[in-house]
C-alpha atoms as a PDB file:
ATOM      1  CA  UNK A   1     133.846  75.115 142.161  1.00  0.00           C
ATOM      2  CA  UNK A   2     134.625  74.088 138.228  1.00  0.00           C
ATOM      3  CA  UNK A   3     138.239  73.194 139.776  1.00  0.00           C
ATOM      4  CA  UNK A   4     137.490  70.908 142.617  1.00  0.00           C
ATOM      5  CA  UNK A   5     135.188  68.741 140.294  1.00  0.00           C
ATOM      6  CA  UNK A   6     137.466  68.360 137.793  1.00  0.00           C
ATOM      7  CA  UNK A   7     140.099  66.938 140.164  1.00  0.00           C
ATOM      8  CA  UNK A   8     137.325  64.832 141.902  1.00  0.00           C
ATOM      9  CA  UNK A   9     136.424  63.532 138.170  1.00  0.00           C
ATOM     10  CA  UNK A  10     140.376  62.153 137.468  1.00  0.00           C
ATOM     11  CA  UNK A  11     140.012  60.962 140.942  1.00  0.00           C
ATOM     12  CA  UNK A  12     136.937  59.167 140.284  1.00  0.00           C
ATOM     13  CA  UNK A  13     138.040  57.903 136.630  1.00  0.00           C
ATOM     14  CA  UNK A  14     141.333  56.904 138.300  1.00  0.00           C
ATOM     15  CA  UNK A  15     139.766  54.949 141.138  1.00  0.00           C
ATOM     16  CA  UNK A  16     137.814  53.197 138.519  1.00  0.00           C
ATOM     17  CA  UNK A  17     140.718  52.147 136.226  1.00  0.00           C
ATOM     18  CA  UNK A  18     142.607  50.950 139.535  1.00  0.00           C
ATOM     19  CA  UNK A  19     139.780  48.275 140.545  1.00  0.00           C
ATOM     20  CA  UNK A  20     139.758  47.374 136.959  1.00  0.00           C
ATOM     21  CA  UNK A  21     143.526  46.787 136.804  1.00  0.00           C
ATOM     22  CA  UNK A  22     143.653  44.855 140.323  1.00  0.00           C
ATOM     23  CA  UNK A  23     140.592  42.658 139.063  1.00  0.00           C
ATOM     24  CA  UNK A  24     142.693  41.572 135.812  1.00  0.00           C
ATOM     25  CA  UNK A  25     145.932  41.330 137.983  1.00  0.00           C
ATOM     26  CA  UNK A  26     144.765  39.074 140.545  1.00  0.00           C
ATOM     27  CA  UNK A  27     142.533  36.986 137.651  1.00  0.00           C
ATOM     28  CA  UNK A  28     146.109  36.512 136.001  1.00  0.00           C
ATOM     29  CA  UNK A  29     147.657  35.506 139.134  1.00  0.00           C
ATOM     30  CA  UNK A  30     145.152  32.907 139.659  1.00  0.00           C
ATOM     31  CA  UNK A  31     144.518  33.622 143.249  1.00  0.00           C
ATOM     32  CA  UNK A  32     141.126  31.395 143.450  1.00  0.00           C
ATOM     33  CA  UNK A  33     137.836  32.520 143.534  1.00  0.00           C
ATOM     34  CA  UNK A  34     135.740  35.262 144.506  1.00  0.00           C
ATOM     35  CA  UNK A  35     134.242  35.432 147.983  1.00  0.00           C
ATOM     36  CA  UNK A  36     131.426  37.774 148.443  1.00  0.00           C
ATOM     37  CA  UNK A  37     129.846  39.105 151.645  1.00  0.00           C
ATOM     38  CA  UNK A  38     126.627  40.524 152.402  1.00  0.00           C
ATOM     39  CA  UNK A  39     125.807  42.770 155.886  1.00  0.00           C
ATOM     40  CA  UNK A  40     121.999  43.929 156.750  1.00  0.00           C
ATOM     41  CA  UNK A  41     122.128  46.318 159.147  1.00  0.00           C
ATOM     42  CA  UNK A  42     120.060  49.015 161.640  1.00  0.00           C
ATOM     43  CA  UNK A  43     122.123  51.885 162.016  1.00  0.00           C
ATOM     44  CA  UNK A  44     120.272  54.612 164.698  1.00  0.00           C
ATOM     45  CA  UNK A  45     122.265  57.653 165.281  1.00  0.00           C
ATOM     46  CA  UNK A  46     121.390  61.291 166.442  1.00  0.00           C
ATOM     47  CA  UNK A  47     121.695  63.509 163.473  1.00  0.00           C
ATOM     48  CA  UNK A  48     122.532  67.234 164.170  1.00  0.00           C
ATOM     49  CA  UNK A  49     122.547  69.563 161.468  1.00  0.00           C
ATOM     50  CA  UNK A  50     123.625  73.368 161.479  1.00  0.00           C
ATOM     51  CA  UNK A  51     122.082  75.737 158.526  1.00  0.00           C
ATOM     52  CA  UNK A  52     123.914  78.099 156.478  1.00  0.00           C
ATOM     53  CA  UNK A  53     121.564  80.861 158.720  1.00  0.00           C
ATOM     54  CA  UNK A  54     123.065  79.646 162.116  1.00  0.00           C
ATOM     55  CA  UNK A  55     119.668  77.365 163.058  1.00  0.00           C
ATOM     56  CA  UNK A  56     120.489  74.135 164.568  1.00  0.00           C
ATOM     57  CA  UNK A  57     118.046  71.032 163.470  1.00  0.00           C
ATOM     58  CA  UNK A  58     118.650  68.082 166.175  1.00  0.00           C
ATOM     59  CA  UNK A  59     117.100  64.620 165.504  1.00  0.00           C
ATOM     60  CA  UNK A  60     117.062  61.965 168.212  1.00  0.00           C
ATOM     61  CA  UNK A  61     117.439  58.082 168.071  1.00  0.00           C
ATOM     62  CA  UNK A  62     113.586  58.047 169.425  1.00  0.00           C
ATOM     63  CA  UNK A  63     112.295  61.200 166.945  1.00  0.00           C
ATOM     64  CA  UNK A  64     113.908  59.645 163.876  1.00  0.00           C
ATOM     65  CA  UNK A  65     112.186  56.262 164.938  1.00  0.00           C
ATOM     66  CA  UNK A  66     109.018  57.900 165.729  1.00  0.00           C
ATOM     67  CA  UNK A  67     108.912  59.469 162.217  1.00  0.00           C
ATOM     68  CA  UNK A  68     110.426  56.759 160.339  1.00  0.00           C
ATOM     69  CA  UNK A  69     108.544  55.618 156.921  1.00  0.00           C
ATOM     70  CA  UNK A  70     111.053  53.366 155.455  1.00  0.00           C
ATOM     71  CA  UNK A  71     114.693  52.680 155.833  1.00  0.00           C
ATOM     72  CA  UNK A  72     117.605  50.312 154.155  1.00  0.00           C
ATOM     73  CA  UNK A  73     120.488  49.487 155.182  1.00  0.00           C
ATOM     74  CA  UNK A  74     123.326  47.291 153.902  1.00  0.00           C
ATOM     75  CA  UNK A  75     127.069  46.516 152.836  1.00  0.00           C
ATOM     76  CA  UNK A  76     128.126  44.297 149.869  1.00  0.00           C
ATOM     77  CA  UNK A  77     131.326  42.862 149.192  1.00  0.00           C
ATOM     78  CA  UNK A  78     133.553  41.040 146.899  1.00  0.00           C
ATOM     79  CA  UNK A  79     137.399  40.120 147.669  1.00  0.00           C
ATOM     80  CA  UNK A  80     139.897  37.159 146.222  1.00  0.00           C
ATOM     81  CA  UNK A  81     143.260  37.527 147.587  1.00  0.00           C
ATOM     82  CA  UNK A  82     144.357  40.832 148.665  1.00  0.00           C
ATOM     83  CA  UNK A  83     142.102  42.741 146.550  1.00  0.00           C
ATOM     84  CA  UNK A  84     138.643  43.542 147.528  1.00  0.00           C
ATOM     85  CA  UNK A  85     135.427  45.590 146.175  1.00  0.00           C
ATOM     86  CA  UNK A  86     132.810  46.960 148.892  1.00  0.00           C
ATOM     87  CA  UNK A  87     129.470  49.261 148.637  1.00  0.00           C
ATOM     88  CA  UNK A  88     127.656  50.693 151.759  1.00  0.00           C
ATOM     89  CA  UNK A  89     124.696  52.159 151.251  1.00  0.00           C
ATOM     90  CA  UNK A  90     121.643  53.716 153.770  1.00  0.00           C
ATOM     91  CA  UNK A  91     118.570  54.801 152.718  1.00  0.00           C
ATOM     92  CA  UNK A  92     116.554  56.984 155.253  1.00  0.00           C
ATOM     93  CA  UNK A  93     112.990  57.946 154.950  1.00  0.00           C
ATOM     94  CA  UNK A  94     111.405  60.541 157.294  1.00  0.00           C
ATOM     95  CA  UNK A  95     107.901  62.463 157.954  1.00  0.00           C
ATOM     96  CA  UNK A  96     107.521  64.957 161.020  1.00  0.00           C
ATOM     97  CA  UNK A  97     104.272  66.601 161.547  1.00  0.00           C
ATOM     98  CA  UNK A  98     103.329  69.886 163.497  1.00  0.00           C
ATOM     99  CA  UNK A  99     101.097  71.781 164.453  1.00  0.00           C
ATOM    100  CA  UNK A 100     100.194  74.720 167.097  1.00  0.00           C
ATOM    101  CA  UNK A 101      97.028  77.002 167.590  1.00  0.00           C
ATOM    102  CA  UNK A 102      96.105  79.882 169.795  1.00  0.00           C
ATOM    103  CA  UNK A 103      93.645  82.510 170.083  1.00  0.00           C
ATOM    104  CA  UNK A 104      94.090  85.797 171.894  1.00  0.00           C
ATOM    105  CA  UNK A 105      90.825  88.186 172.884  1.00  0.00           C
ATOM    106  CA  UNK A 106      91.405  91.771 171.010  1.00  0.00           C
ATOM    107  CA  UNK A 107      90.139  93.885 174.660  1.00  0.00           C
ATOM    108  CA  UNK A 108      86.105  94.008 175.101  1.00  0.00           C
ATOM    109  CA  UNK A 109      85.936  93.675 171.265  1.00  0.00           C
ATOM    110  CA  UNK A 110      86.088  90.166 169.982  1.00  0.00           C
ATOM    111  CA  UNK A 111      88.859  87.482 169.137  1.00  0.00           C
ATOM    112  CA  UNK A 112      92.074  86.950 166.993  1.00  0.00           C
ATOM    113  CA  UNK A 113      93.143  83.131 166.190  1.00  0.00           C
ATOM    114  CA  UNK A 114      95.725  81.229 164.115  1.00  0.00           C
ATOM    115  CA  UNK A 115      96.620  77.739 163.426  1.00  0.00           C
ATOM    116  CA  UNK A 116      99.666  76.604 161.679  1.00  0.00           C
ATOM    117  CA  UNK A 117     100.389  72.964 160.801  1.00  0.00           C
ATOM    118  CA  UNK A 118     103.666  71.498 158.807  1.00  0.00           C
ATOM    119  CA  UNK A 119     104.108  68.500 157.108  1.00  0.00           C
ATOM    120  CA  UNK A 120     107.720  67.780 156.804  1.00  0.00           C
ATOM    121  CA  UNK A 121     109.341  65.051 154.075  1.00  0.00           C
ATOM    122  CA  UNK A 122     112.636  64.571 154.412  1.00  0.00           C
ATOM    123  CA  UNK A 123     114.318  61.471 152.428  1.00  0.00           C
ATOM    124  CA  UNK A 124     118.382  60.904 152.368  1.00  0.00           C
ATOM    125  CA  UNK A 125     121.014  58.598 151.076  1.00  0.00           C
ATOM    126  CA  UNK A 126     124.261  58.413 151.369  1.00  0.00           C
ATOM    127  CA  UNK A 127     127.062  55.633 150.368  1.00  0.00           C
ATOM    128  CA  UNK A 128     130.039  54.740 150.020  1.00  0.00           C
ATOM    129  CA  UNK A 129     131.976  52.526 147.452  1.00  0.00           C
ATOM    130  CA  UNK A 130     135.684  51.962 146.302  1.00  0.00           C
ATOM    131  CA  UNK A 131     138.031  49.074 146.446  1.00  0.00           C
ATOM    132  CA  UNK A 132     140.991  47.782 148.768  1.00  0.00           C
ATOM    133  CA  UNK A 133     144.000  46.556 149.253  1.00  0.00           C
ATOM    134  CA  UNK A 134     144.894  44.071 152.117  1.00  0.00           C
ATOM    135  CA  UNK A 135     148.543  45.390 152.958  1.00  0.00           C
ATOM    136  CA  UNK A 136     148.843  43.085 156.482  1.00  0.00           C
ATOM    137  CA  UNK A 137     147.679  39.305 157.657  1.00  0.00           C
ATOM    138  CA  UNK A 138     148.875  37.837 160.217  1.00  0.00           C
ATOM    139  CA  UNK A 139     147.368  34.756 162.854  1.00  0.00           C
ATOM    140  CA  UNK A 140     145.259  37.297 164.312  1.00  0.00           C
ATOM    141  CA  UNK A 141     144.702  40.538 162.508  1.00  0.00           C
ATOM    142  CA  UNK A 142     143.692  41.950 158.850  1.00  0.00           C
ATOM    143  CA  UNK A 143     144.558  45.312 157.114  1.00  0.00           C
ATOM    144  CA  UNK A 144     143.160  46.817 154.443  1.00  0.00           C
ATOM    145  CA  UNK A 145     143.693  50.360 152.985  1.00  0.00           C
ATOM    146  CA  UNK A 146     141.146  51.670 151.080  1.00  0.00           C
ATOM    147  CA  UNK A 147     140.031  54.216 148.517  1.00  0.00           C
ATOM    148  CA  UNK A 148     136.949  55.531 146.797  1.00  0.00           C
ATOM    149  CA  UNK A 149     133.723  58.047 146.673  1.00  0.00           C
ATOM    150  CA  UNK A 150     131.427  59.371 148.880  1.00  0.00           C
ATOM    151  CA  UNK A 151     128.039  60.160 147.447  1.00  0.00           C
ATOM    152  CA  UNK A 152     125.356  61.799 149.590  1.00  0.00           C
ATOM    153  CA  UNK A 153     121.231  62.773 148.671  1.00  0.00           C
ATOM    154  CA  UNK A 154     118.774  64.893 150.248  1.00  0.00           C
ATOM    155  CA  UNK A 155     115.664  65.766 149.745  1.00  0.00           C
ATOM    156  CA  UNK A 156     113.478  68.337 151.795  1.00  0.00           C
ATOM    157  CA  UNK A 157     109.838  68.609 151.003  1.00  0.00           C
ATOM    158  CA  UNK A 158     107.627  71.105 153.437  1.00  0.00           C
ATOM    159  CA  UNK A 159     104.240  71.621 153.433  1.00  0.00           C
ATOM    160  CA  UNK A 160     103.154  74.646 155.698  1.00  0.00           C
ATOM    161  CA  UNK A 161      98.948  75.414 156.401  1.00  0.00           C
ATOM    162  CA  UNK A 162      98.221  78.774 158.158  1.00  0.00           C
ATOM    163  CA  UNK A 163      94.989  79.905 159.049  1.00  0.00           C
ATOM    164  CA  UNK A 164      94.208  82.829 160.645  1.00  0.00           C
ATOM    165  CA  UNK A 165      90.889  84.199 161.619  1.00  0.00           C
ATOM    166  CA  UNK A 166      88.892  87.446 163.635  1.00  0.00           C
ATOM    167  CA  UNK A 167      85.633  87.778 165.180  1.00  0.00           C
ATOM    168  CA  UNK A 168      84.486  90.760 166.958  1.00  0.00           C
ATOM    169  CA  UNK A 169      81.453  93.167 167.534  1.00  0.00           C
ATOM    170  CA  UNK A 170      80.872  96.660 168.540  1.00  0.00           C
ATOM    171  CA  UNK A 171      77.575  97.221 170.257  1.00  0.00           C
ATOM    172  CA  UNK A 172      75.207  95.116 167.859  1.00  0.00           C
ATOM    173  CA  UNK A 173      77.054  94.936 164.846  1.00  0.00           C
ATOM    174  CA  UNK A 174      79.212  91.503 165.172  1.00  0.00           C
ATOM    175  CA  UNK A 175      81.565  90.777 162.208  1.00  0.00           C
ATOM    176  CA  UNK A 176      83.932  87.823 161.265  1.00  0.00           C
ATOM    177  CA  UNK A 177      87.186  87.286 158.548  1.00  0.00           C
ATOM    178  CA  UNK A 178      88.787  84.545 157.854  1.00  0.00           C
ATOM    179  CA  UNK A 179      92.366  83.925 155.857  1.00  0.00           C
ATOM    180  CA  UNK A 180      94.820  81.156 155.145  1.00  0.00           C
ATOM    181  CA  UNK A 181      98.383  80.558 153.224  1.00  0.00           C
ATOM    182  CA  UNK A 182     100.025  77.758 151.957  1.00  0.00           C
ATOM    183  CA  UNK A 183     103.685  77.795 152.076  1.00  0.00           C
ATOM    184  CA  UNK A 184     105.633  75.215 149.980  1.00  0.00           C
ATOM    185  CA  UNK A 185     109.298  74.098 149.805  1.00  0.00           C
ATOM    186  CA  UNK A 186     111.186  71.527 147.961  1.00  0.00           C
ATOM    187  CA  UNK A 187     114.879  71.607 148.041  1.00  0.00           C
ATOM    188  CA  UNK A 188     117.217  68.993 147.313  1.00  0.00           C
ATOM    189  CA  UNK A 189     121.047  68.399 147.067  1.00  0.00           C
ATOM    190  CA  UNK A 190     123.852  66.426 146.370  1.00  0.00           C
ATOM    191  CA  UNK A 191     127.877  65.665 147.401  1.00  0.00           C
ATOM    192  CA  UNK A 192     130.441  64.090 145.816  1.00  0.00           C
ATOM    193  CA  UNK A 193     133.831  63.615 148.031  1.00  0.00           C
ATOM    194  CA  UNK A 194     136.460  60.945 147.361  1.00  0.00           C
ATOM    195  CA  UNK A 195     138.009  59.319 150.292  1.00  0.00           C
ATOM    196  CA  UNK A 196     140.863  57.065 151.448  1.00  0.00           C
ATOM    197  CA  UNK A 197     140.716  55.381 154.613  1.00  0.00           C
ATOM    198  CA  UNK A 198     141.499  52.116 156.755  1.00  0.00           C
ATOM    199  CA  UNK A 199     139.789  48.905 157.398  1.00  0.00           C
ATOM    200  CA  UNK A 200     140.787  46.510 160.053  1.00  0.00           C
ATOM    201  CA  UNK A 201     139.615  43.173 162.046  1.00  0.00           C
ATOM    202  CA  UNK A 202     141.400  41.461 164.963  1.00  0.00           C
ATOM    203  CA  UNK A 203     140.684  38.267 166.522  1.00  0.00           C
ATOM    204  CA  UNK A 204     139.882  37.905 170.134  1.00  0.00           C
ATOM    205  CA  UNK A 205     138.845  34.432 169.698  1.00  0.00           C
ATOM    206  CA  UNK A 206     137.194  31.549 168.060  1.00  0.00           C
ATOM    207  CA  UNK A 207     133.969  33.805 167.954  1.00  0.00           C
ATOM    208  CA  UNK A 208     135.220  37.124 168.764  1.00  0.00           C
ATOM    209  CA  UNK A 209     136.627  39.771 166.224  1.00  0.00           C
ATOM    210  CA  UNK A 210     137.394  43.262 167.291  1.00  0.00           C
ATOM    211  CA  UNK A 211     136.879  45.800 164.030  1.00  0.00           C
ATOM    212  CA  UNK A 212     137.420  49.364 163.319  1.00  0.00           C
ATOM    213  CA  UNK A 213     136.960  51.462 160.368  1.00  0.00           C
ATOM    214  CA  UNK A 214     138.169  55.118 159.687  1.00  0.00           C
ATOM    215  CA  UNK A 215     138.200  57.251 156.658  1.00  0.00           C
ATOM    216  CA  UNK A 216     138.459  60.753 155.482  1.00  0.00           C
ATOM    217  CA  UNK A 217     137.513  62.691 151.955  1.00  0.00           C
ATOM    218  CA  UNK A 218     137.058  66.037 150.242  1.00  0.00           C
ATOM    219  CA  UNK A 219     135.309  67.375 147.208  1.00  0.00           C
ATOM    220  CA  UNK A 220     131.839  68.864 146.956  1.00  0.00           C
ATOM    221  CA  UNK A 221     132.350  69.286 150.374  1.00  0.00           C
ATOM    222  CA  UNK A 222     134.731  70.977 152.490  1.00  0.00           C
ATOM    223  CA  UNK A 223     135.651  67.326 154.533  1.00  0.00           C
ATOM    224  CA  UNK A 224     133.820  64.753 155.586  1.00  0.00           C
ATOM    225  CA  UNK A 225     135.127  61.945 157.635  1.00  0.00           C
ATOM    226  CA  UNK A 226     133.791  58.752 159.342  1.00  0.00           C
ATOM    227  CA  UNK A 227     134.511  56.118 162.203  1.00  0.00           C
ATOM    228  CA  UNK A 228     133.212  53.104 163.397  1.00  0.00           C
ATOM    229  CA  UNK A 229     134.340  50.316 166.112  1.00  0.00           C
ATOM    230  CA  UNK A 230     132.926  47.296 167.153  1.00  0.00           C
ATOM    231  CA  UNK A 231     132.852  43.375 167.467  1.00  0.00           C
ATOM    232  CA  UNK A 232     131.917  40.706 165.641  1.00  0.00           C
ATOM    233  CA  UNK A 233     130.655  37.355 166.794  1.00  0.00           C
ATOM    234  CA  UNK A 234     130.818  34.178 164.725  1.00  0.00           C
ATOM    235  CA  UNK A 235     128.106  31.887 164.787  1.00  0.00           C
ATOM    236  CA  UNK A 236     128.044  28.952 162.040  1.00  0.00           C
ATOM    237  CA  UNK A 237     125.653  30.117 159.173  1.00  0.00           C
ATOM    238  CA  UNK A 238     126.091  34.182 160.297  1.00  0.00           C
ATOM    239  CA  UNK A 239     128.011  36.685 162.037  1.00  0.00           C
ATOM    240  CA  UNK A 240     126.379  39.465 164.382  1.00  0.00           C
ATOM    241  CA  UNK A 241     127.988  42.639 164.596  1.00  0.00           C
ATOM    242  CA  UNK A 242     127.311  45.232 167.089  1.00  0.00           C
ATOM    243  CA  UNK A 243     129.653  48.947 166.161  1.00  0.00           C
ATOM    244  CA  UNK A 244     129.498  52.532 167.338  1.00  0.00           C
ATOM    245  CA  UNK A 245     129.290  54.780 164.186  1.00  0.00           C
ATOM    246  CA  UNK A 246     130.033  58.330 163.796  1.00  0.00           C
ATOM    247  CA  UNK A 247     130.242  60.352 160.432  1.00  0.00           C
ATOM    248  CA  UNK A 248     130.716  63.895 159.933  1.00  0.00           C
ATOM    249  CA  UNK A 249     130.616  66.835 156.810  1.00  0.00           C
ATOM    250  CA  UNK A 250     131.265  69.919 156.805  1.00  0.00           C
ATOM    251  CA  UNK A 251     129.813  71.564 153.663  1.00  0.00           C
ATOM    252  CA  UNK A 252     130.915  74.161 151.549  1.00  0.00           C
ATOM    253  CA  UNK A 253     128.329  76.306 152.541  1.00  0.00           C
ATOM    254  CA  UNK A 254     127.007  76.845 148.473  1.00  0.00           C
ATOM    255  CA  UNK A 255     124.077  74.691 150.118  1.00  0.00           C
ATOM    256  CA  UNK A 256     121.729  75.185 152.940  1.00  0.00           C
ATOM    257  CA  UNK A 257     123.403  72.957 155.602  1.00  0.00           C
ATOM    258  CA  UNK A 258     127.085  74.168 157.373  1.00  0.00           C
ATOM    259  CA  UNK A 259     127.581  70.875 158.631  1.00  0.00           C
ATOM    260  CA  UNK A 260     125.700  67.849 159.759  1.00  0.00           C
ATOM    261  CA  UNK A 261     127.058  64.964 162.084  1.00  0.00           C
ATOM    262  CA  UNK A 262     125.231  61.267 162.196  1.00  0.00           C
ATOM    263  CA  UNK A 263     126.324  59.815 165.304  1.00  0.00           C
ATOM    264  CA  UNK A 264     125.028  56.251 166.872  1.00  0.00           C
ATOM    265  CA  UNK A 265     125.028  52.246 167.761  1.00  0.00           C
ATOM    266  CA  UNK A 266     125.084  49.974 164.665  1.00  0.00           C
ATOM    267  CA  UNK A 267     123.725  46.356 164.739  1.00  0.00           C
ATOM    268  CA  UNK A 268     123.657  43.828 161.877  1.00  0.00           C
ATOM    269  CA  UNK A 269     123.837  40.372 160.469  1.00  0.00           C
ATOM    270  CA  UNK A 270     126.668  39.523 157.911  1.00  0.00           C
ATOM    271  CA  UNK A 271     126.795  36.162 155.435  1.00  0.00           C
ATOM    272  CA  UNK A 272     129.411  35.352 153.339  1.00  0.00           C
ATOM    273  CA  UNK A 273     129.340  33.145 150.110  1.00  0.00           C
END
């Protein structure tokens, strides 16, 4: 509603002013320079979605592979001193085809049969971006609280072919009709939420880092809230990362999903500059 955007708006502008103000504190401070980090990552997770009807749309780690056209995946970061900037961003790119056919004889008389094939596009974004504020560092372990949007795409495009045809005869009169429908639907939408959360790393070891994530947001939606955990291990040009990652909405239900949950193992290469 009008309400809930305003207040995500002063969020939003507020947010914006606050990464402005910590860039020209810490510049003033003269805390050094910036350090920037980049992570390229595979994220595959179930996705489960309910619909606004009650019909449940399930994804698997091997269908969404299966189907995949194109996919990126990727975190940027900037940080010098406490303060730090970050974006996370995955792009998801999906087609699923169908199709089923039957026939069925109509008694002595002939034969009724149908085909239906779908062609299903379905591309999705979502990311999130703020800023953060490292509140604890000690020999072994970093915290950061954080703050910022959620933004969320997607795009459904279906393509449905039905054909339907009859042949019959009575004694020696033999007749045939033929008909077919296309059915097309292209629906799209978008969420806005702002969310505060907390970002942490311990060290295990000279290569070993234990890290965890959580955050948790409202606006367009009704919550949404995410959660990784994971390791990191330090090699001398690059870090691997291997994290379990689980992120959950539940919409407002003005759209046509309830909820939707993506849910899986994360693995990825990080550099830092």
């Amino acid at each position: 509603n009008m309400v809930k955007k305003n207040t995500l708006m002063r969020t939003a502008v507020a947010t914006i002013f606050a990464s402005l103000f910590s860039h020209q504190a810490v510049a003033q401070d003269g805390l050094g320079s910036w350090n920037y980090g980049l992570e390229i990552y595979g994220w595959l997770p179930d996705i489960e979605q309910t619909t606004t009807s009650g019909s449940e749309i399930d994804l698997s780690i091997s269908e969404i592979l299966d189907n995949l056209e194109f996919t990126l995946q990727g975190t940027v970061t900037a940080s010098r001193g406490n303060w730090s900037l970050f974006a996370d961003g995955v792009y998801l790119s999906l087609n699923l085809t169908d199709g089923v056919s039957a026939s069925e004889p109509i008694g002595d008389f002939g034969e009724l049969g149908f085909s239906i094939d779908a062609d299903i596009d379905i591309a999705s974004f979502i990311s999130t971006f703020g800023g953060g504020y490292k509140f604890h560092d000690d020999q072994n372990t970093k915290l950061t609280a954080i703050g910022g949007l959620r933004y969320t795409y997607l795009d459904v495009d279906v393509d449905v072919d039905i054909e339907a045809g009859i042949e019959a005869g009575i004694g020696d009169r033999e007749f045939a009709a033929a008909a077919s429908e296309q059915l097309s639907i292209d629906d799209s939408s978008s969420n806005w939420d702002v969310i505060v959360g907390l970002q942490g790393e311990t060290k295990l070891d000279d290569r070993w880092s234990l890290l965890y994530y959580g955050d948790i947001g409202t606006g367009d939606s009704d919550y949404t809230w995410q959660a990784s955990i994971g390791v990191r291990y330090a090699l001398e040009n690059f870090d691997l990362t291997f994290r379990y990652r689980h992120l959950e909405y539940e919409f407002d239900g003005d759209d046509a999903l309830e909820d939707m949950t993506v849910s899986g193992p994360q693995i990825g290469i990080a550099f830092q500059f």
